[in-house]
Protein backbone atom coordinates (compact mmCIF):
# COMPACT_ATOMS: atom_id res chain seq x y z
CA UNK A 1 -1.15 5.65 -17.25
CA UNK A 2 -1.78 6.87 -20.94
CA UNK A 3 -0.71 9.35 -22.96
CA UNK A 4 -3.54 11.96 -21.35
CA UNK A 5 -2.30 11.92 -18.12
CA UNK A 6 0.82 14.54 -17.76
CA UNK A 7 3.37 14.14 -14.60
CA UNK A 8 5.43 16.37 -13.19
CA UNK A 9 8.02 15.97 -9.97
CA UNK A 10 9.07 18.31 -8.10
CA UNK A 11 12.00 17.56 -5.88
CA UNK A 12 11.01 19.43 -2.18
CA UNK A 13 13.94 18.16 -0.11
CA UNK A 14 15.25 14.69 1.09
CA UNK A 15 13.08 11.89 0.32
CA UNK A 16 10.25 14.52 -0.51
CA UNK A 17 8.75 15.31 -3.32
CA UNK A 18 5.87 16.85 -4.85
CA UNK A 19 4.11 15.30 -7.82
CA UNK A 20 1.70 17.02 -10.10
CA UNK A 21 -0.33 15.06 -12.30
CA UNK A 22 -2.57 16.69 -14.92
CA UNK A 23 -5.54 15.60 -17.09
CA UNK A 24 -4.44 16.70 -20.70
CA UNK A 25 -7.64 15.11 -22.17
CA UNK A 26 -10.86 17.68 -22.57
CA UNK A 27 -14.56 16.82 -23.00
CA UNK A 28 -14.06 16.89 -26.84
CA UNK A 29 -10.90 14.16 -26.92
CA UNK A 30 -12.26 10.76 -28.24
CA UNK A 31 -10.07 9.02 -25.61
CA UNK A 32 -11.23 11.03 -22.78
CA UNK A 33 -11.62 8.74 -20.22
CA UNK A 34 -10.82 8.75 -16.09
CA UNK A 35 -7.77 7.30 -15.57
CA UNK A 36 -6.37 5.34 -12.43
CA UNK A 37 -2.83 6.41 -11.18
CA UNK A 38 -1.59 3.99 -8.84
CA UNK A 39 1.09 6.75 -7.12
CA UNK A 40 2.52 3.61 -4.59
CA UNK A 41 3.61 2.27 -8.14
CA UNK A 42 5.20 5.75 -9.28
CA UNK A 43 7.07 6.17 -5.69
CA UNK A 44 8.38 2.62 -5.89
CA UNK A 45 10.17 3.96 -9.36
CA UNK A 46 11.12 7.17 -8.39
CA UNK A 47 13.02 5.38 -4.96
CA UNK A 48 14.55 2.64 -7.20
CA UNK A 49 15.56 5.16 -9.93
CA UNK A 50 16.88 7.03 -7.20
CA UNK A 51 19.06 4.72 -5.60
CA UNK A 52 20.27 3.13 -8.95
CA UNK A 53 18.65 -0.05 -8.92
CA UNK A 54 19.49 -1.02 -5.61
CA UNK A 55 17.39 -2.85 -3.68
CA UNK A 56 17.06 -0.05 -0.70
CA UNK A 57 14.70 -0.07 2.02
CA UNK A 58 12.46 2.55 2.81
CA UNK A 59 9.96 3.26 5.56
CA UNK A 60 6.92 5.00 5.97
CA UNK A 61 5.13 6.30 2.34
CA UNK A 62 3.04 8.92 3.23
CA UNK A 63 0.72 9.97 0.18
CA UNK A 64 -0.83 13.90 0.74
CA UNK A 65 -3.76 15.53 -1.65
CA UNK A 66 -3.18 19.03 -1.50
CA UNK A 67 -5.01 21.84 -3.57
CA UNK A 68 -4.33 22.72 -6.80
CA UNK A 69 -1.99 25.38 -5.64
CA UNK A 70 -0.58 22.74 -3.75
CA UNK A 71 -0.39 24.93 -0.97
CA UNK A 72 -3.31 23.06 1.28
CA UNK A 73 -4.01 19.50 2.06
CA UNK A 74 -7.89 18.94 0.53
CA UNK A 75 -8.84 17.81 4.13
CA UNK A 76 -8.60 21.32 5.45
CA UNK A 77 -10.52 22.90 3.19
């Protein structure tokens, strides 16, 4: 990620969590470009982080798109 891409987590219970990420860059930026978040990359650090380095298994990563409310999965709308 660069330094136009803005994330925010937002603990929602065990092993959930809600993560924003923002576009900080606007039209008139020179390094306005579309960036690439790999989020299987960002859960991998959150769960190490997590569990202090340990090498923990976990099972299912389930990845949702919701709204910008983030109050509605994009495939219902």
């Amino acid at each position: 990620m660069s330094d136009t891409v803005k994330v925010v987590h937002i603990p929602r219970g065990k092993n959930h969590i809600h993560l924003r990420l923002q576009n900080i860059a606007d039209l008139y930026d020179s390094n306005s470009l579309t960036e690439t978040v790999d989020l299987s990359l960002i859960a991998n650090a959150l769960w190490t982080a997590g569990n202090l380095g340990k090498s923990v298994k976990y099972g299912d990563l389930i990845i949702d798109e919701l709204s910008l409310t983030g109050n509605m999965m994009l495939k219902e709308m």
